[in-house]
N, C-alpha and C. Protein backbone atom coordinates (compact mmCIF):
# COMPACT_ATOMS: atom_id res chain seq x y z
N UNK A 1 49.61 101.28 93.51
CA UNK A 1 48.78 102.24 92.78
C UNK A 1 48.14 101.52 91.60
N UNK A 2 46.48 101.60 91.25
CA UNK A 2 46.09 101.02 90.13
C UNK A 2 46.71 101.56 88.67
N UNK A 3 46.61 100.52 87.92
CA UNK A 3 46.65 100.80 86.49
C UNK A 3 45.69 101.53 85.93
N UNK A 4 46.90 102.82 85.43
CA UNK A 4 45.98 104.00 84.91
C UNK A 4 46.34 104.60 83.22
N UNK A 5 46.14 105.02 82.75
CA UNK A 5 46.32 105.03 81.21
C UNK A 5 46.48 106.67 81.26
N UNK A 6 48.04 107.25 80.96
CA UNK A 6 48.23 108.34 80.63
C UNK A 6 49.04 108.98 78.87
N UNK A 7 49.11 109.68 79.34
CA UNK A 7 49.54 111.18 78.09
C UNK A 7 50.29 111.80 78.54
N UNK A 8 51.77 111.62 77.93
CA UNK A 8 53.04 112.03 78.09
C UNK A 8 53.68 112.65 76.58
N UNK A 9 54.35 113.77 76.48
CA UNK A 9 55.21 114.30 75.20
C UNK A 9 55.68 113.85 74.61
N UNK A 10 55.82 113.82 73.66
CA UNK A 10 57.30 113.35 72.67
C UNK A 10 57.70 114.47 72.06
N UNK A 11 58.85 114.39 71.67
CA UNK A 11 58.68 115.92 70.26
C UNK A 11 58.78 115.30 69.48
N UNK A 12 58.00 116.65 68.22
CA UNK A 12 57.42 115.89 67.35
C UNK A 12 58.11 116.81 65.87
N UNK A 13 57.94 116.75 65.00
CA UNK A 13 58.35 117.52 63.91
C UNK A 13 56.85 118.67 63.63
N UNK A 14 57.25 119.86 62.71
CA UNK A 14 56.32 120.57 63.10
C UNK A 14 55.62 120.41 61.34
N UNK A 15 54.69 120.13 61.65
CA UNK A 15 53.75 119.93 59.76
C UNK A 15 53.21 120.91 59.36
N UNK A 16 53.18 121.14 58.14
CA UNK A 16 51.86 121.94 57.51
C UNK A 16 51.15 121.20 56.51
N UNK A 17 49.86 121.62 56.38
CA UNK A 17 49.09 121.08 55.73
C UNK A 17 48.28 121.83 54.72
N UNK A 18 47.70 121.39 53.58
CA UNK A 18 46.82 122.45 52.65
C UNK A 18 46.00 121.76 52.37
N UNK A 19 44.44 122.01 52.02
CA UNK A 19 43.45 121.35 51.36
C UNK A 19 42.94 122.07 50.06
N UNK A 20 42.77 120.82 49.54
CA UNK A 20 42.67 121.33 47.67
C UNK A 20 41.39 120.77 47.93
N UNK A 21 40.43 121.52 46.88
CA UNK A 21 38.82 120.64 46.66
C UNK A 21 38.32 120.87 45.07
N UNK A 22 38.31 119.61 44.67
CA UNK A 22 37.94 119.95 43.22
C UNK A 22 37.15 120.73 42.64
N UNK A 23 36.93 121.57 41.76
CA UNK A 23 35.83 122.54 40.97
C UNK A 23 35.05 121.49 40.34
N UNK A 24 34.21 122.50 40.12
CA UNK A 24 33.29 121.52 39.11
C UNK A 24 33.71 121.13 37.63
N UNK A 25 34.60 122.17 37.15
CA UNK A 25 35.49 121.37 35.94
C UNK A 25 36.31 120.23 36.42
N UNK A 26 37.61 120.05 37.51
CA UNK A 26 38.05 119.79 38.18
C UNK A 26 37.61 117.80 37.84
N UNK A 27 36.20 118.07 38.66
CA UNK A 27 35.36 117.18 39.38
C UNK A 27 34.75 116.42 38.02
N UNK A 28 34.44 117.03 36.76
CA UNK A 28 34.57 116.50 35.76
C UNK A 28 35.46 115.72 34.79
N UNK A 29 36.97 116.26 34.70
CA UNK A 29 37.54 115.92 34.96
C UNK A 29 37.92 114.39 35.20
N UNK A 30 38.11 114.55 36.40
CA UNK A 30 38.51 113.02 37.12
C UNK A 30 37.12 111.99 36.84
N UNK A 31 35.93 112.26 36.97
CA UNK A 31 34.76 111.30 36.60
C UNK A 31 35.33 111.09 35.59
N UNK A 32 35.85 111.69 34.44
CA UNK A 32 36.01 110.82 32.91
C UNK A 32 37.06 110.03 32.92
N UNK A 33 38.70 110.67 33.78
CA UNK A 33 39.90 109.52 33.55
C UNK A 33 38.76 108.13 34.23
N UNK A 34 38.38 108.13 35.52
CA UNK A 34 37.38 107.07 36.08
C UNK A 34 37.00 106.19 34.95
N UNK A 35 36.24 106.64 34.25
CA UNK A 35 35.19 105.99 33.39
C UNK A 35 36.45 105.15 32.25
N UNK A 36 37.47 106.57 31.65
CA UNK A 36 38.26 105.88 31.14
C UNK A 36 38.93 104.26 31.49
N UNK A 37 39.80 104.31 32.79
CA UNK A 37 39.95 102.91 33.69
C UNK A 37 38.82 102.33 33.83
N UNK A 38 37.63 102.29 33.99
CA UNK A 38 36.72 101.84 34.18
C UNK A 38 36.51 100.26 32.33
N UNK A 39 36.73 101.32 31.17
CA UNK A 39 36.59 100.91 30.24
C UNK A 39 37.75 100.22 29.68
N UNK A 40 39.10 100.20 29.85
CA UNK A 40 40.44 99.96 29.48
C UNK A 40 40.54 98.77 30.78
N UNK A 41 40.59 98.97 31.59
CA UNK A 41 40.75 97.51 32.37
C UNK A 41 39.81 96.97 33.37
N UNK A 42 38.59 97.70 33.19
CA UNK A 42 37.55 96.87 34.03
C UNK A 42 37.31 97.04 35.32
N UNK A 43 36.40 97.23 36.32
CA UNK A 43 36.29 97.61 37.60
C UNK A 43 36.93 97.25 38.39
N UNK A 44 36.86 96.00 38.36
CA UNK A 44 38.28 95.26 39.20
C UNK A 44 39.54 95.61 39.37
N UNK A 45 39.81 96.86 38.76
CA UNK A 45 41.18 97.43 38.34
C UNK A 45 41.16 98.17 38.70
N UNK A 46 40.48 98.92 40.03
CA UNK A 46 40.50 100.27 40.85
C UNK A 46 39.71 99.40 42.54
N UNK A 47 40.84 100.09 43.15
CA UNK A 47 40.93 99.72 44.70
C UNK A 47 39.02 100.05 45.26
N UNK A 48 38.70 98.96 45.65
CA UNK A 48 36.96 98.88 45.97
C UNK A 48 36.93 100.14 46.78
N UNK A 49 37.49 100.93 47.31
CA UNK A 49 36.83 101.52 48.17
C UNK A 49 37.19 103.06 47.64
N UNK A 50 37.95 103.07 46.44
CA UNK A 50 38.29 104.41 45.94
C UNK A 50 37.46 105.86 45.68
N UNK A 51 37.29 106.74 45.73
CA UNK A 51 35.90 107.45 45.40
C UNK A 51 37.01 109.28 45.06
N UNK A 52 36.75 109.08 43.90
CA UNK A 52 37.61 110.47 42.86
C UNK A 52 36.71 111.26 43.67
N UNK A 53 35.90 111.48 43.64
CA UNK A 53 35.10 112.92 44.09
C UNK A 53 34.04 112.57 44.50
N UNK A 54 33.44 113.79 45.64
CA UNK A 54 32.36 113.73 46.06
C UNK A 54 31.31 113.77 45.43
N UNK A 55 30.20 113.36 45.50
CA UNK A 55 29.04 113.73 44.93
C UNK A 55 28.97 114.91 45.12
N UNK A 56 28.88 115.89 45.54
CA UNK A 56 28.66 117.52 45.57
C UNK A 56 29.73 117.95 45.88
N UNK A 57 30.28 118.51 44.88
CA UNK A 57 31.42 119.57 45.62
C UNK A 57 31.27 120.50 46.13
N UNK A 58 32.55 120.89 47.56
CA UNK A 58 32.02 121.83 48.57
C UNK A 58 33.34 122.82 47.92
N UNK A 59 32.81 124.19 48.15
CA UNK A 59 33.39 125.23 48.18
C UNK A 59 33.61 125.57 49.41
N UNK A 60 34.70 125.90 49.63
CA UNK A 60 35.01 127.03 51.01
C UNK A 60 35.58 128.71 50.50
N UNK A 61 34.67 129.24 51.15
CA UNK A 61 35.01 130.66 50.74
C UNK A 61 36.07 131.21 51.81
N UNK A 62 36.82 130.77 52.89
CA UNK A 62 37.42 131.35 53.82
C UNK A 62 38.74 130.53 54.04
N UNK A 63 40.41 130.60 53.90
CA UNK A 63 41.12 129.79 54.12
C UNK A 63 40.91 128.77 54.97
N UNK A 64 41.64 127.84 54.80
CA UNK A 64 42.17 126.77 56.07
C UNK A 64 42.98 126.77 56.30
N UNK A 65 43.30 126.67 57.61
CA UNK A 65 44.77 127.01 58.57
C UNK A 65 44.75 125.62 59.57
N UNK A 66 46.21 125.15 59.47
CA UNK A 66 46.23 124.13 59.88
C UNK A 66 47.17 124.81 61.16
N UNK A 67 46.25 124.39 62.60
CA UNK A 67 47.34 125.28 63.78
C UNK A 67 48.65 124.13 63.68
N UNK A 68 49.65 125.24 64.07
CA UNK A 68 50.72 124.98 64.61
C UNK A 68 50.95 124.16 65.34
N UNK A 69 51.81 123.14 65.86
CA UNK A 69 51.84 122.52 67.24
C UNK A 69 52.35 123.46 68.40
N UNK A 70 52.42 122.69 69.59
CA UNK A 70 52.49 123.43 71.06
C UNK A 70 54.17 123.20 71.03
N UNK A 71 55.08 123.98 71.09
CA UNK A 71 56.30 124.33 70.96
C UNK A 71 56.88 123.45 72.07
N UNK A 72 56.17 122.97 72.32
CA UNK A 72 56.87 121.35 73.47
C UNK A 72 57.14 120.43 72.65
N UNK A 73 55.90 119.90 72.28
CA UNK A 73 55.66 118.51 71.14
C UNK A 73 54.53 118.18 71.09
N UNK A 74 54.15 117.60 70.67
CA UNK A 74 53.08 116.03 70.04
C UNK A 74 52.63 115.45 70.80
N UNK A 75 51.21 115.54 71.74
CA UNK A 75 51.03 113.95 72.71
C UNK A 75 51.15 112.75 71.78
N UNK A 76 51.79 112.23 72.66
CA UNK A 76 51.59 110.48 71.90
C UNK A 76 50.60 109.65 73.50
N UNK A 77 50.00 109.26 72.84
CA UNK A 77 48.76 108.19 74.20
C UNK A 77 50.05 107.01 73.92
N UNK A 78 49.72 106.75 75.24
CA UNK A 78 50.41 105.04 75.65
C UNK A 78 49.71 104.80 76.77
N UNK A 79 50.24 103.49 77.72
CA UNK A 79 49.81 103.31 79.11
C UNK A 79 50.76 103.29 79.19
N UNK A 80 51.09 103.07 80.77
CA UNK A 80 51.63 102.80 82.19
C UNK A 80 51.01 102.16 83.47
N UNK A 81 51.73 101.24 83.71
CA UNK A 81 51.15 100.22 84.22
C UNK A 81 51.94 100.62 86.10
N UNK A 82 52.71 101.44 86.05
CA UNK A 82 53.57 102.12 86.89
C UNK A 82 54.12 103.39 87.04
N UNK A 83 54.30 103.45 88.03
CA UNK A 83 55.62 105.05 88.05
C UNK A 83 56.67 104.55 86.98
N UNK A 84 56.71 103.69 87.47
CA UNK A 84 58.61 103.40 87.40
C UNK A 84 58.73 102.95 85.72
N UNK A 85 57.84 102.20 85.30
CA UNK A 85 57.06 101.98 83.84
C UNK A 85 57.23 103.25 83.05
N UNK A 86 56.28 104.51 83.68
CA UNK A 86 56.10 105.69 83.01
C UNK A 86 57.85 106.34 82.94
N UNK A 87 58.45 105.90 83.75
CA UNK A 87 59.45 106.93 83.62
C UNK A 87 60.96 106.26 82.57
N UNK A 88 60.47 104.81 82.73
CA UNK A 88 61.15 104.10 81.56
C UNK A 88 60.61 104.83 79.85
N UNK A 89 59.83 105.62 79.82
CA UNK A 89 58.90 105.79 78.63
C UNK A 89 59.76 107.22 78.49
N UNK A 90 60.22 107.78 79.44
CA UNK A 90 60.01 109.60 78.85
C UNK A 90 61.69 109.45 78.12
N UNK A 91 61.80 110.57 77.46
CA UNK A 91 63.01 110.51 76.22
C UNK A 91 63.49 111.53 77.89
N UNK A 92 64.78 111.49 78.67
CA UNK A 92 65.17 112.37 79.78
C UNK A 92 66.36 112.75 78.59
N UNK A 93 66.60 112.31 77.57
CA UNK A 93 67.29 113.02 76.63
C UNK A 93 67.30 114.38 75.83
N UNK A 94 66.32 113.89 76.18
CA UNK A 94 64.91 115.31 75.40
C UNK A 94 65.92 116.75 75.66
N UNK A 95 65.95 118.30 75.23
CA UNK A 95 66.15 119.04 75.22
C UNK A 95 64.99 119.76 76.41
N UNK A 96 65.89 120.32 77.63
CA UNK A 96 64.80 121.18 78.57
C UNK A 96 65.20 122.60 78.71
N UNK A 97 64.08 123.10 78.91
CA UNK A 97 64.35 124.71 79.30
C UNK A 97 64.88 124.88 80.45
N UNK A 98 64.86 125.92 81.14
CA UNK A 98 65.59 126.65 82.53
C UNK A 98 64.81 126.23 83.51
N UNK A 99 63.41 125.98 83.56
CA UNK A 99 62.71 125.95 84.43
C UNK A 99 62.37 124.40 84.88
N UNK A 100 62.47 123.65 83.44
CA UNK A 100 62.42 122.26 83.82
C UNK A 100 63.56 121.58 84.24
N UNK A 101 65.17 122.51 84.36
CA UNK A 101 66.44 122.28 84.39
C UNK A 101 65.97 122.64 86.25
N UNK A 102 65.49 123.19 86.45
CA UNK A 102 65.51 123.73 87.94
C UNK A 102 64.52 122.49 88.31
N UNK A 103 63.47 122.70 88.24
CA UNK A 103 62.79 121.23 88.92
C UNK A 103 63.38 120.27 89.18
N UNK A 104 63.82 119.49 87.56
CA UNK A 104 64.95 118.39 87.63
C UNK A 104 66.58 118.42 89.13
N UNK A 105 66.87 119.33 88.94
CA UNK A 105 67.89 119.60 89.69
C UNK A 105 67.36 119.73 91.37
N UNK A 106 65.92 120.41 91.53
CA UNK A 106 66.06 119.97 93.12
C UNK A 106 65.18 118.64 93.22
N UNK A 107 64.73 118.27 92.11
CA UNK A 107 64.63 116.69 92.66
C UNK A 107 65.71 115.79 93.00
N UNK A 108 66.61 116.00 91.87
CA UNK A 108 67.91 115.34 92.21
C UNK A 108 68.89 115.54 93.40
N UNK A 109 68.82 116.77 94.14
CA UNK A 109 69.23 116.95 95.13
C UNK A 109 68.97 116.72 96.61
N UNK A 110 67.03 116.66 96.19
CA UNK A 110 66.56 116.38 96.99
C UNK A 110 66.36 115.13 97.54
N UNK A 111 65.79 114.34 96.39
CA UNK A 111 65.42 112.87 96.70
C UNK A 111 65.84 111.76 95.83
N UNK A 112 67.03 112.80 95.32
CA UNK A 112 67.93 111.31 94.47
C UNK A 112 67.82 109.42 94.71
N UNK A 113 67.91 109.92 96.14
CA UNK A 113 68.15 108.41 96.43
C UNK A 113 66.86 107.77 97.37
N UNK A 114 65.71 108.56 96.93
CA UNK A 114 64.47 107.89 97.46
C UNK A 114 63.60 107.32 96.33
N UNK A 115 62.39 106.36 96.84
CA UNK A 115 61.62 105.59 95.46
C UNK A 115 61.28 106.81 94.63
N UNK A 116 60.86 106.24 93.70
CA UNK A 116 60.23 107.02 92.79
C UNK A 116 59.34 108.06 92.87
N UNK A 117 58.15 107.55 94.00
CA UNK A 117 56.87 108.18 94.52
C UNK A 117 57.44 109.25 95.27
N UNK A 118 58.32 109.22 95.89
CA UNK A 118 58.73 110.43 96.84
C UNK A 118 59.96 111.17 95.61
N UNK A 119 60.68 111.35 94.68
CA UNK A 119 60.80 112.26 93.58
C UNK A 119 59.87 112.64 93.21
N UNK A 120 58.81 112.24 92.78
CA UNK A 120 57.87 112.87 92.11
C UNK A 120 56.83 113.64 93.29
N UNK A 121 56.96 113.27 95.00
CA UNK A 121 56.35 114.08 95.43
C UNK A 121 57.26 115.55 95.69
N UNK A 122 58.27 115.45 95.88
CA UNK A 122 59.16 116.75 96.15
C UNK A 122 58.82 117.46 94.63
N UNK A 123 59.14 117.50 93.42
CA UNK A 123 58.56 118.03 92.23
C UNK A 123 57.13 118.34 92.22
N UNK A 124 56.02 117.45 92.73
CA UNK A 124 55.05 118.46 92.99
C UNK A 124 54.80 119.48 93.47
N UNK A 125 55.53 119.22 94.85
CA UNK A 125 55.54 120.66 96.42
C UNK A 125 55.37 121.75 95.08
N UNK A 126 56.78 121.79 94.49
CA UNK A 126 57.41 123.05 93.70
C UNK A 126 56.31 122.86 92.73
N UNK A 127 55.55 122.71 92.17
CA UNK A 127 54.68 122.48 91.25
C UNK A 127 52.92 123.46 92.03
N UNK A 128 53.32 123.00 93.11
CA UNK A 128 52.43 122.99 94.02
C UNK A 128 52.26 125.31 94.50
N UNK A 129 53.92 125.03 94.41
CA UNK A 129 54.36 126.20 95.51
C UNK A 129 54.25 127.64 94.30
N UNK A 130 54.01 127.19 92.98
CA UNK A 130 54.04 128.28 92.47
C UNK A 130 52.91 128.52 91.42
N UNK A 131 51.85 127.98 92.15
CA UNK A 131 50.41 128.16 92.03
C UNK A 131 49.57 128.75 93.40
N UNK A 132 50.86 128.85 94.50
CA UNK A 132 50.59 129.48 95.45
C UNK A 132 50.71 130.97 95.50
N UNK A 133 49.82 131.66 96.06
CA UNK A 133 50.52 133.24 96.17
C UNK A 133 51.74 133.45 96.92
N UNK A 134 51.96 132.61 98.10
CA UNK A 134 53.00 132.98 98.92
C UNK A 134 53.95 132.55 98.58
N UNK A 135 54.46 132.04 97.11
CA UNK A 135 55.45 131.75 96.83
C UNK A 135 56.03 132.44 95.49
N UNK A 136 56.88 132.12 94.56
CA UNK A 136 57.14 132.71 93.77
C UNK A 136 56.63 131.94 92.39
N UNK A 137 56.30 132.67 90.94
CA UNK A 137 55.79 132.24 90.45
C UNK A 137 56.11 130.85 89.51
N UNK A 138 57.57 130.80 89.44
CA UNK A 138 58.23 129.71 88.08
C UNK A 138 59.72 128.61 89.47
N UNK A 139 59.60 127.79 88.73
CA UNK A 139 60.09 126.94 89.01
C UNK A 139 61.65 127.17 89.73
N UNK A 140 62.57 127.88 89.06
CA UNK A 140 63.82 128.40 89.49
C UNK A 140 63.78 129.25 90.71
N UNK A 141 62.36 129.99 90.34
CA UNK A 141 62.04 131.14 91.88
C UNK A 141 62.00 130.21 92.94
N UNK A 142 61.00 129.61 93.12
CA UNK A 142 60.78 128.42 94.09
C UNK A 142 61.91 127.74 94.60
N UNK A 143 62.53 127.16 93.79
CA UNK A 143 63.99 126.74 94.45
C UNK A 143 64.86 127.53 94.80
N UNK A 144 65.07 128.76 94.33
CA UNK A 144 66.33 129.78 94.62
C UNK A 144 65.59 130.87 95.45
N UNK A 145 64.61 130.45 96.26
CA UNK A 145 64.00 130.94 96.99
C UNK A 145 64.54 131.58 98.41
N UNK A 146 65.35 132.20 98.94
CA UNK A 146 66.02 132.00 100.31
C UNK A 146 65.74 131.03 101.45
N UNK A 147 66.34 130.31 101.79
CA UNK A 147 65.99 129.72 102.98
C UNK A 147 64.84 128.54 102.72
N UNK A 148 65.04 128.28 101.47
CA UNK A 148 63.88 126.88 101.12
C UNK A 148 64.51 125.81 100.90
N UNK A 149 65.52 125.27 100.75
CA UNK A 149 66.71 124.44 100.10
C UNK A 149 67.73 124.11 100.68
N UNK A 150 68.01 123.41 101.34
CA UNK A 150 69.24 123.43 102.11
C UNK A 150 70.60 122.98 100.95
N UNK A 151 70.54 122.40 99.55
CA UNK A 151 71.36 121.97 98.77
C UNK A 151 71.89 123.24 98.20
N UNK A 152 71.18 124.36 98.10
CA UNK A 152 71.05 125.26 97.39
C UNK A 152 72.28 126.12 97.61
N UNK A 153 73.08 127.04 97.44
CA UNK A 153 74.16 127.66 97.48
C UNK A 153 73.97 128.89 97.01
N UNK A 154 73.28 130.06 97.65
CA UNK A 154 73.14 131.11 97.56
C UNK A 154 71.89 130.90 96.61
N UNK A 155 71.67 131.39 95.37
CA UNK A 155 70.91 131.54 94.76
C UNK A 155 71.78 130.22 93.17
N UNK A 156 72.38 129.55 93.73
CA UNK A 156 72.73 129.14 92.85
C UNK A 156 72.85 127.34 93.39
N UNK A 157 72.42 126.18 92.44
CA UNK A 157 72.24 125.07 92.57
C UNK A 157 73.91 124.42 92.23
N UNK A 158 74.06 123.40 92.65
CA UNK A 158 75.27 122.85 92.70
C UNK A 158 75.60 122.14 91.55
N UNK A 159 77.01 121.46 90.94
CA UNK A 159 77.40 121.23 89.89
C UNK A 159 76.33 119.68 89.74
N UNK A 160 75.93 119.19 89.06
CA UNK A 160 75.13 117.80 89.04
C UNK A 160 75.54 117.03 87.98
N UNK A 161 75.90 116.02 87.93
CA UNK A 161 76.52 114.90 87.40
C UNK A 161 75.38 114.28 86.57
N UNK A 162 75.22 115.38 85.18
CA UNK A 162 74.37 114.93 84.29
C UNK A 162 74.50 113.68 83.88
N UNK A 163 75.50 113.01 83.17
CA UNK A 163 75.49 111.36 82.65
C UNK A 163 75.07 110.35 84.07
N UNK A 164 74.06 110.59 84.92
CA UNK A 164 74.39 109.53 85.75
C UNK A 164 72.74 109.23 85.52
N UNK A 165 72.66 108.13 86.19
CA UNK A 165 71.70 107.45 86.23
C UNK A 165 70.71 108.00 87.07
N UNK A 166 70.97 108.65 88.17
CA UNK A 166 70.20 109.72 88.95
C UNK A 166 69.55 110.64 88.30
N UNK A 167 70.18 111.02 87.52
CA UNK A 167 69.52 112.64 87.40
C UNK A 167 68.81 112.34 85.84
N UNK A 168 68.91 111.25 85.47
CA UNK A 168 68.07 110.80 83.94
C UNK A 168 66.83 110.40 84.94
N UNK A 169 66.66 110.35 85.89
CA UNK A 169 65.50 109.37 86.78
C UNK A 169 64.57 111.08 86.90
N UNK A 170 65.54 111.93 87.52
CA UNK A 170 65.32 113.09 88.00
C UNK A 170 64.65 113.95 86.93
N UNK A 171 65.02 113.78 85.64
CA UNK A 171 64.56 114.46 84.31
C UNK A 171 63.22 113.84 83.80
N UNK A 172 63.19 112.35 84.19
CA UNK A 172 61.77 112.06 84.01
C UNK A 172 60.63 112.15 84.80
N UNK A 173 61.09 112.51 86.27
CA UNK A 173 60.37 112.61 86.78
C UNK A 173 59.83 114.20 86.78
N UNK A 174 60.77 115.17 86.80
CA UNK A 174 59.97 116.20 86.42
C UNK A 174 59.78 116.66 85.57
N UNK A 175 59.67 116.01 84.38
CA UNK A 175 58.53 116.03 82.99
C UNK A 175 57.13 115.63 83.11
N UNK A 176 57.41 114.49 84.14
CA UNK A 176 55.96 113.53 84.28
C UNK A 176 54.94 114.71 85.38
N UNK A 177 55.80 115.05 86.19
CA UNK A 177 54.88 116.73 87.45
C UNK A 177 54.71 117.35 86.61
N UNK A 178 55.36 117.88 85.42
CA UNK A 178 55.13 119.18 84.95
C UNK A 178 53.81 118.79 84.16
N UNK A 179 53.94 117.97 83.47
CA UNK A 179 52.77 117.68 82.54
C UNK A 179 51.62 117.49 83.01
N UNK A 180 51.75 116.64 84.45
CA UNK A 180 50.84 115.98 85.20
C UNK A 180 50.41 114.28 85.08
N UNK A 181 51.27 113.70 84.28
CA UNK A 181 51.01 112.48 84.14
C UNK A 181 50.77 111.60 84.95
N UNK A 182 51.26 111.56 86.24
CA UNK A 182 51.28 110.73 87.29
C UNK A 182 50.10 111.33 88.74
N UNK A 183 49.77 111.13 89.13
CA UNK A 183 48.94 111.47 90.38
C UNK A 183 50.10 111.37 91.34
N UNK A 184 50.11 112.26 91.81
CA UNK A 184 51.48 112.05 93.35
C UNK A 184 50.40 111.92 94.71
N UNK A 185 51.18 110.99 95.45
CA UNK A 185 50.47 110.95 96.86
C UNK A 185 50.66 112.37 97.64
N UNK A 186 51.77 113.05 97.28
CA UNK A 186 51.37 114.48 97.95
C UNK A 186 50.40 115.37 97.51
N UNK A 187 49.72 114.97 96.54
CA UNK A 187 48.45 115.75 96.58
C UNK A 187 49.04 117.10 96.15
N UNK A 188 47.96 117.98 97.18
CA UNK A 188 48.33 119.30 97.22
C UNK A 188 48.93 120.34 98.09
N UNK A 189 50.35 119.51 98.48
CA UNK A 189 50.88 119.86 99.62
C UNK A 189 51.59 121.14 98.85
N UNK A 190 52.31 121.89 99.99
CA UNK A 190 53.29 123.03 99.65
C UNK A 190 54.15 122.65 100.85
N UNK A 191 54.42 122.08 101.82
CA UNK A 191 55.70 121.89 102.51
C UNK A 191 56.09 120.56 102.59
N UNK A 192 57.14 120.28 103.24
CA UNK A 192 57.49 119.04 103.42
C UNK A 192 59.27 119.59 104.38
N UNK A 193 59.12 118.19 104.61
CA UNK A 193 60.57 118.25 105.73
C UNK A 193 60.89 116.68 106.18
N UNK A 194 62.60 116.39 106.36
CA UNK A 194 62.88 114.75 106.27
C UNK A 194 62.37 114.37 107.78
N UNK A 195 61.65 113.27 107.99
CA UNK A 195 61.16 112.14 108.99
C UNK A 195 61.67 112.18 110.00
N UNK A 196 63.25 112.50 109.82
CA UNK A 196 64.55 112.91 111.16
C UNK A 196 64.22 113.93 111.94
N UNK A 197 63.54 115.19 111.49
CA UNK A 197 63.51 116.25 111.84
C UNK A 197 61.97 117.12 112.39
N UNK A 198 61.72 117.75 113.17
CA UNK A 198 60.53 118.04 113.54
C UNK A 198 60.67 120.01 113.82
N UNK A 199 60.58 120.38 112.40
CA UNK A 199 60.41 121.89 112.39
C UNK A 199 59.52 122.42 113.23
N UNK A 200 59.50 123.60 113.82
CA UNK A 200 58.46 124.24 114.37
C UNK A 200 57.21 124.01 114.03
N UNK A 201 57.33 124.78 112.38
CA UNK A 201 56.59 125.37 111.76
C UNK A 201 55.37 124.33 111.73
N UNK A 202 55.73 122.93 111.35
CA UNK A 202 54.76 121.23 111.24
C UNK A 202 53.71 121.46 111.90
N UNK A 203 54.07 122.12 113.25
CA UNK A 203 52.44 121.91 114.46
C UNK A 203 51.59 122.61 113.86
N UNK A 204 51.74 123.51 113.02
CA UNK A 204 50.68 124.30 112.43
C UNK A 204 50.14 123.83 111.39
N UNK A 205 50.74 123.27 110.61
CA UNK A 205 50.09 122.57 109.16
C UNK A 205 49.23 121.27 109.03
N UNK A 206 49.01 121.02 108.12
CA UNK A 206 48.03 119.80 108.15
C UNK A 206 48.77 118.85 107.41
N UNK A 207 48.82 117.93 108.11
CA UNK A 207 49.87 116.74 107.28
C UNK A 207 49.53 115.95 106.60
N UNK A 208 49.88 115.47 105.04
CA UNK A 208 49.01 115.06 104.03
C UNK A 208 49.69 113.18 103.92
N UNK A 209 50.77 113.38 104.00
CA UNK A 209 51.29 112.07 103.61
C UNK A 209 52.74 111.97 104.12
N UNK A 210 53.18 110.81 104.30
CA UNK A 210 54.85 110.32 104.74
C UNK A 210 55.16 109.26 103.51
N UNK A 211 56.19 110.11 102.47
CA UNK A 211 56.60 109.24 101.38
C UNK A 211 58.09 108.59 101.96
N UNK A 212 58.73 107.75 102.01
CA UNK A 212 59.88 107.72 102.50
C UNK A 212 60.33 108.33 103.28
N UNK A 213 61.24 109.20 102.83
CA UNK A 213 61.87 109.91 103.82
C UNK A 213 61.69 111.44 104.27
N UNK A 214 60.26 111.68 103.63
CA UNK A 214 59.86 113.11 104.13
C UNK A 214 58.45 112.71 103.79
N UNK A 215 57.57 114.04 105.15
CA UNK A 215 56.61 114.06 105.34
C UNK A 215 56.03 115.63 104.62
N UNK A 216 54.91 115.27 104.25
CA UNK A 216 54.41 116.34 103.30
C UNK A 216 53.16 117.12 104.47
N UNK A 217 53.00 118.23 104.27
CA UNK A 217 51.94 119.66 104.96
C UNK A 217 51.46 120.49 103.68
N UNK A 218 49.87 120.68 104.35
CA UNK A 218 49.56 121.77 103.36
C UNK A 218 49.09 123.07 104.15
C-alpha cells in the first residue's frame, strides 16, 4: 500500500480562551511605557519584531467564544508510512466507550491472529453494517446481532484477555476504522465468511476482496 499521510486522535486537555483588545486609553497607555524603554535603554532593548498595539484599534461589540473541543480529543497530524506503523502510533491505552469496546472485541475474536489488513477489514464490515439499513444501527447491535458471530454467546461476547498483545493490536485497529484513518481493502463490503467455507448465501453477492483468511461480499 502507498505512503499516505493521515489524522488520528490523541486526547487532549480541554482549553479556554479570552481575548482582551486595548481601548483607546488602553492603547495610549502602552505607546508611552514604549517610548519610555525606547528612551531609558534604547531600541535595541525591545525584541525587533515586538508591536504593543495596533495601529487602529478594533472594537468588537459581540462576545468571543472559544468552541469547546470534540469530547474524543485533539487531532494531532502525523504520517504513516504503514498499517502496522499507524497502529504503533495509537495510545490502545486510551480510555473507550461501549461501542468502541464492542468493535475492538469482535476484531479480536475474529481476526486476532490474521495480518493487520484483514483486522482492520472485519472492523470495517461492522463499520460498514451499520450505515446499512438492514442492519442495526451502533456497533454492539451489529455484533450481538443473532446469528452474525459465531464467537458470540448469546447476546453476550466472551471474557478477553485485555493485557495481551492481541487485543492492544485489536484496540488500535478499531480506533483507526472508526475514525477512518486507514483505507481498508474491503472497501464497502457488509459480509464476509473464512476461505474454508462456502455459505449459500456467497452465490448471490458480489465479492470484493480475499484478505487472508476471509473473503469479503457486498
Amino acid at each position: 500500500m502507498s505512503r499516505k499521510t493521515f489524522s488520528f486522535v490523541a486526547i487532549a486537555a480541554m482549553t479556554m480562551a479570552s481575548v482582551t483588545i486595548p481601548g483607546v486609553d488602553g492603547a495610549a497607555a502602552l505607546a508611552e511605557v514604549a517610548n519610555d524603554q525606547l528612551t531609558a535603554g534604547g531600541a535595541a532593548d525591545l525584541a525587533p519584531a515586538a508591536e504593543l498595539v495596533p495601529e487602529t484599534p478594533t472594537y468588537i461589540s459581540e462576545p468571543v467564544v472559544q468552541p469547546l473541543p470534540a469530547e474524543d480529543a485533539a487531532p494531532v497530524l502525523t504520517e504513516a508510512g504503514s498499517l502496522s506503523e499507524l497502529v504503533g502510533m495509537v495510545d490502545s491505552a486510551a480510555p473507550m466507550n461501549d461501542e468502541l469496546r464492542c468493535l475492538a472485541g469482535a476484531v479480536y475474536f475474529e481476526a486476532r491472529g490474521e495480518e493487520l489488513a484483514g483486522q482492520l477489514a472485519v472492523a470495517q464490515v461492522i463499520i460498514n453494517r451499520t450505515e446499512d439499513g438492514r442492519f442495526p444501527r451502533s456497533y454492539c447491535g451489529v455484533v450481538s446481532q443473532p446469528g452474525q458471530f459465531s464467537f458470540m454467546r448469546g447476546s453476550r461476547m466472551p471474557t478477553i484477555r485485555t493485557g495481551s498483545p492481541a487485543w492492544s493490536r485489536a484496540v488500535a485497529i478499531a480506533q483507526i476504522a472508526h475514525q477512518g484513518l486507514w483505507e481498508s481493502e474491503a472497501g464497502d463490503a457488509v459480509f464476509f465468511h473464512a476461505k474454508y467455507v462456502r455459505p449459500g448465501w456467497s452465490r448471490t453477492k458480489a465479492r470484493l476482496a480475499q484478505i487472508d483468511t476471509h473473503i469479503f461480499y457486498r
